[in-house]
Protein backbone atom coordinates (compact mmCIF):
# COMPACT_ATOMS: atom_id res chain seq x y z
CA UNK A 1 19.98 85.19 65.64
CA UNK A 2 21.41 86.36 62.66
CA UNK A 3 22.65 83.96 60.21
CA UNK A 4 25.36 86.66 58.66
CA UNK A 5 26.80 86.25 62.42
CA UNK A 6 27.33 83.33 61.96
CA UNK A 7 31.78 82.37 61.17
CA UNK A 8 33.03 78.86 59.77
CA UNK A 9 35.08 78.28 62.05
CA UNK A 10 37.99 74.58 62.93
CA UNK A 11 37.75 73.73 66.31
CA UNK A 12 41.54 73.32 67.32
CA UNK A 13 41.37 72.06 71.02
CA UNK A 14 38.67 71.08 73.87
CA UNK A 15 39.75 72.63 77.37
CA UNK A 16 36.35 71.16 78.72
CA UNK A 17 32.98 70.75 78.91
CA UNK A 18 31.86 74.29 77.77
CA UNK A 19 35.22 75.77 76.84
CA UNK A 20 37.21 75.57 73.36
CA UNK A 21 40.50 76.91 71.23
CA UNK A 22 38.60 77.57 67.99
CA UNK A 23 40.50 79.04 64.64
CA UNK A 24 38.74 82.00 63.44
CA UNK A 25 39.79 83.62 60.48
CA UNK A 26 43.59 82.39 60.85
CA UNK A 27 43.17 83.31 65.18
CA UNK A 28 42.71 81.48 67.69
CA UNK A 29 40.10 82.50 70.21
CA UNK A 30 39.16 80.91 73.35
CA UNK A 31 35.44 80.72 73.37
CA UNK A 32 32.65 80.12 76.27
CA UNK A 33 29.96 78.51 75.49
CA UNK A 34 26.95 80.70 75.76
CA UNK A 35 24.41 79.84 78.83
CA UNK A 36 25.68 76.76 79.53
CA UNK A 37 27.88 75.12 82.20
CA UNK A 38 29.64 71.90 82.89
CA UNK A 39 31.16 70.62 85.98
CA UNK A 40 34.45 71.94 86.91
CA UNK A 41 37.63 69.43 86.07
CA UNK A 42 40.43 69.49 88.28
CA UNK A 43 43.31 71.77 86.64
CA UNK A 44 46.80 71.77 88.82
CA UNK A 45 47.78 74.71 90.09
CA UNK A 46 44.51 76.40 89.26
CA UNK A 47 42.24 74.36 91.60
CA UNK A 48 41.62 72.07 94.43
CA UNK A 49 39.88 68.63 94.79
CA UNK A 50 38.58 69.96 98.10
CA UNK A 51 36.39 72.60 96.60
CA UNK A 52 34.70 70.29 94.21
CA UNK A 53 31.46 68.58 94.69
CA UNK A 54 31.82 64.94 95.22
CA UNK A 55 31.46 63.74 91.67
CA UNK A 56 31.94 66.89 90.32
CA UNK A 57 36.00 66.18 88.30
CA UNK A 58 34.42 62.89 87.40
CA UNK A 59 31.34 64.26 85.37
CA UNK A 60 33.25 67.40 83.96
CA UNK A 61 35.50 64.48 82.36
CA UNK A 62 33.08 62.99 81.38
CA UNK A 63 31.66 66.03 79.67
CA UNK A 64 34.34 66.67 78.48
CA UNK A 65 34.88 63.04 76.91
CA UNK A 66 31.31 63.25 75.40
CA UNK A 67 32.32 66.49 73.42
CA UNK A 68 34.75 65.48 72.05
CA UNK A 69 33.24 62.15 71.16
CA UNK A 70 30.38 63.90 69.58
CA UNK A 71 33.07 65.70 67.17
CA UNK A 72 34.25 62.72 66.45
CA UNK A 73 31.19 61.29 65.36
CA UNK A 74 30.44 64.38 63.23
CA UNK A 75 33.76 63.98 61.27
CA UNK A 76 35.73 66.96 62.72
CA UNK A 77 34.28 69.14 59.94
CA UNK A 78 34.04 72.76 60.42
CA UNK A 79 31.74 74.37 62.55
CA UNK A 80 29.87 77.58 62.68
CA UNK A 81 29.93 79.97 65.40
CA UNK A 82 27.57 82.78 66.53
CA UNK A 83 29.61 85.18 68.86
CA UNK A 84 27.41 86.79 71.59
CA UNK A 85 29.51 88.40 73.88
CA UNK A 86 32.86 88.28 75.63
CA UNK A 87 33.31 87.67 79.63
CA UNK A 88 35.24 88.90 82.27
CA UNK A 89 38.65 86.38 81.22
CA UNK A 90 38.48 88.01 77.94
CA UNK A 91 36.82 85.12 76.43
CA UNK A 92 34.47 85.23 73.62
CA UNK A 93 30.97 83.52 74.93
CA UNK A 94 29.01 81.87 71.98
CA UNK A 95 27.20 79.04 70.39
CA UNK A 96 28.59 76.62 68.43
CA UNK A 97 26.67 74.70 66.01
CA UNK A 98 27.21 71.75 63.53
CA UNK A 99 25.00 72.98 60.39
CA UNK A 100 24.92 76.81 59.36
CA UNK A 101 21.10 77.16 59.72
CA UNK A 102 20.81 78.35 63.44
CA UNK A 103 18.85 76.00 64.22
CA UNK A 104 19.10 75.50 68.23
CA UNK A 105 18.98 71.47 68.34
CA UNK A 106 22.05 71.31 66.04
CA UNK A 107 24.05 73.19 68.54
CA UNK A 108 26.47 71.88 70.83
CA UNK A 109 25.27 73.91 73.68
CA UNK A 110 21.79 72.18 73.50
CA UNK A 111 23.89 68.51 73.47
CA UNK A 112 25.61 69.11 76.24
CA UNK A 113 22.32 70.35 78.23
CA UNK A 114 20.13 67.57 76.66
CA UNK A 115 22.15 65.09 77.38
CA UNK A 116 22.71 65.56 80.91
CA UNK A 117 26.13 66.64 80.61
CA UNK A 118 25.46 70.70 81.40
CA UNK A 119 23.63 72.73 83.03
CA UNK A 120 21.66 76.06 81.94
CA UNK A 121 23.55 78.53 83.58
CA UNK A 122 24.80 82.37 83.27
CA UNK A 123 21.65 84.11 82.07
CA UNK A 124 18.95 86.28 82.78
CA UNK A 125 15.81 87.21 81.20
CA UNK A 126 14.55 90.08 83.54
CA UNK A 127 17.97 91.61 85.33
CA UNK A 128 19.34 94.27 82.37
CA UNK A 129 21.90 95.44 84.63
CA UNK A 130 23.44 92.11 85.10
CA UNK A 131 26.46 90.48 82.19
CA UNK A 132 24.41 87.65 81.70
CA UNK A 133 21.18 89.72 81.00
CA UNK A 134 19.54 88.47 77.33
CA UNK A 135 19.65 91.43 74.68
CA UNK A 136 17.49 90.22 72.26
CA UNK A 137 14.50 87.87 71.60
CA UNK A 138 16.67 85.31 69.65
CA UNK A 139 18.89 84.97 72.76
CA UNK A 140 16.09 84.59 75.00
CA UNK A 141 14.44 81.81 72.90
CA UNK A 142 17.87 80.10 72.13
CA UNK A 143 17.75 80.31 76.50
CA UNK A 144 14.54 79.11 76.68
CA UNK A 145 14.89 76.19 74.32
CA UNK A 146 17.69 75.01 76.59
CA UNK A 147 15.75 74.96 79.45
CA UNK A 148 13.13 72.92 78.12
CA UNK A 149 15.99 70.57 76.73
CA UNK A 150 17.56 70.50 80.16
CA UNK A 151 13.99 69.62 81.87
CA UNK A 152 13.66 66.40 79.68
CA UNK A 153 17.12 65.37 80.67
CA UNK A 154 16.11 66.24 84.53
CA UNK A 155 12.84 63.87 84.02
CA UNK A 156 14.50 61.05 82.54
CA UNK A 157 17.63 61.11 84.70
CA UNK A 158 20.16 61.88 81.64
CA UNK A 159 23.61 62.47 82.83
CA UNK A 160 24.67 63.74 85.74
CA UNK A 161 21.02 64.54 86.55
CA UNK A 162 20.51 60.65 88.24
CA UNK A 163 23.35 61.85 90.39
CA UNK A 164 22.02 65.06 91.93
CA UNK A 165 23.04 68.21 91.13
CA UNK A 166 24.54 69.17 94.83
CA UNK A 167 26.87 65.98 94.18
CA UNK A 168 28.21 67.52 90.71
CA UNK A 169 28.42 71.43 91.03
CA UNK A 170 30.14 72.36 94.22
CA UNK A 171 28.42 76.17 93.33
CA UNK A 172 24.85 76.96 92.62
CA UNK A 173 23.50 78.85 89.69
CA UNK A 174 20.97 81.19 91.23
């Protein structure tokens, strides 16, 4: 990853666990963040409590809750963000982190996953035809750096993990 990708950007609103309203360049852009996802929070008129796992609302608060905490915590400064695609809402999808030297542990995408409050989700390494298919090396070693952060917070029961995943995500990541 390319640090002359990477944009100072103010984060002006969480919308939840992986999703943000981030001021870029005097615009606003709605960003995803990149190979990551949080449990689902109930939104009316968008979706039901029926089609949620059991704890599913709860832990995408609390996701949510944590993110915002951690911002908190780093003084609301600026952040810098690395763009990597857009998806099918017309959302940019990229990585967010708190220092502008791309290092992957001072990302928020690698919080949320090492701390048991997302999942590694929406990528893959070998299928080029799919959206989520990694381009580059970088991407696949900023991927595989979140899996190994998400298996330490599966072995010591971080997060959501000590409630089982089938009780948080009503869908599976394949």
């Amino acid at each position: 990853m390319q640090s002359t990708k990477l944009e100072k950007v103010k984060l002006l609103k969480v919308l939840d666990g992986d999703t943000v309203k981030i001021d870029l360049k005097d615009k606003t852009i709605t960003v995803r963040l990149f190979a990551i996802d949080t449990p689902e929070t109930l939104k009316l008129g968008i979706n039901d409590e029926e089609s949620f796992a059991l704890y599913e609302n709860a832990w995408g608060e609390v996701a949510k809750k944590e993110f915002m905490k951690l911002l908190k915590k780093h003084n609301n400064k600026d952040l810098f963000y690395l763009k990597i695609s857009a998806d099918k809402y017309h959302r940019e999808v990229g990585i967010l982190f708190f220092k502008e030297n791309l290092d992957i542990k001072d990302s928020i995408n690698y919080y949320l996953v090492a701390n048991g409050l997302a999942r590694v989700a929406y990528f893959s390494f070998d299928k080029w035809k799919s959206p989520f298919y990694l381009k580059n090396e970088e991407q696949r070693t900023f991927v595989k750096e979140l899996l190994n952060g998400q298996s330490q917070a599966v072995n010591n029961k971080m997060g959501f993990w000590k409630a089982g995943l089938q009780n948080v995500f009503a869908k599976e990541w394949k």
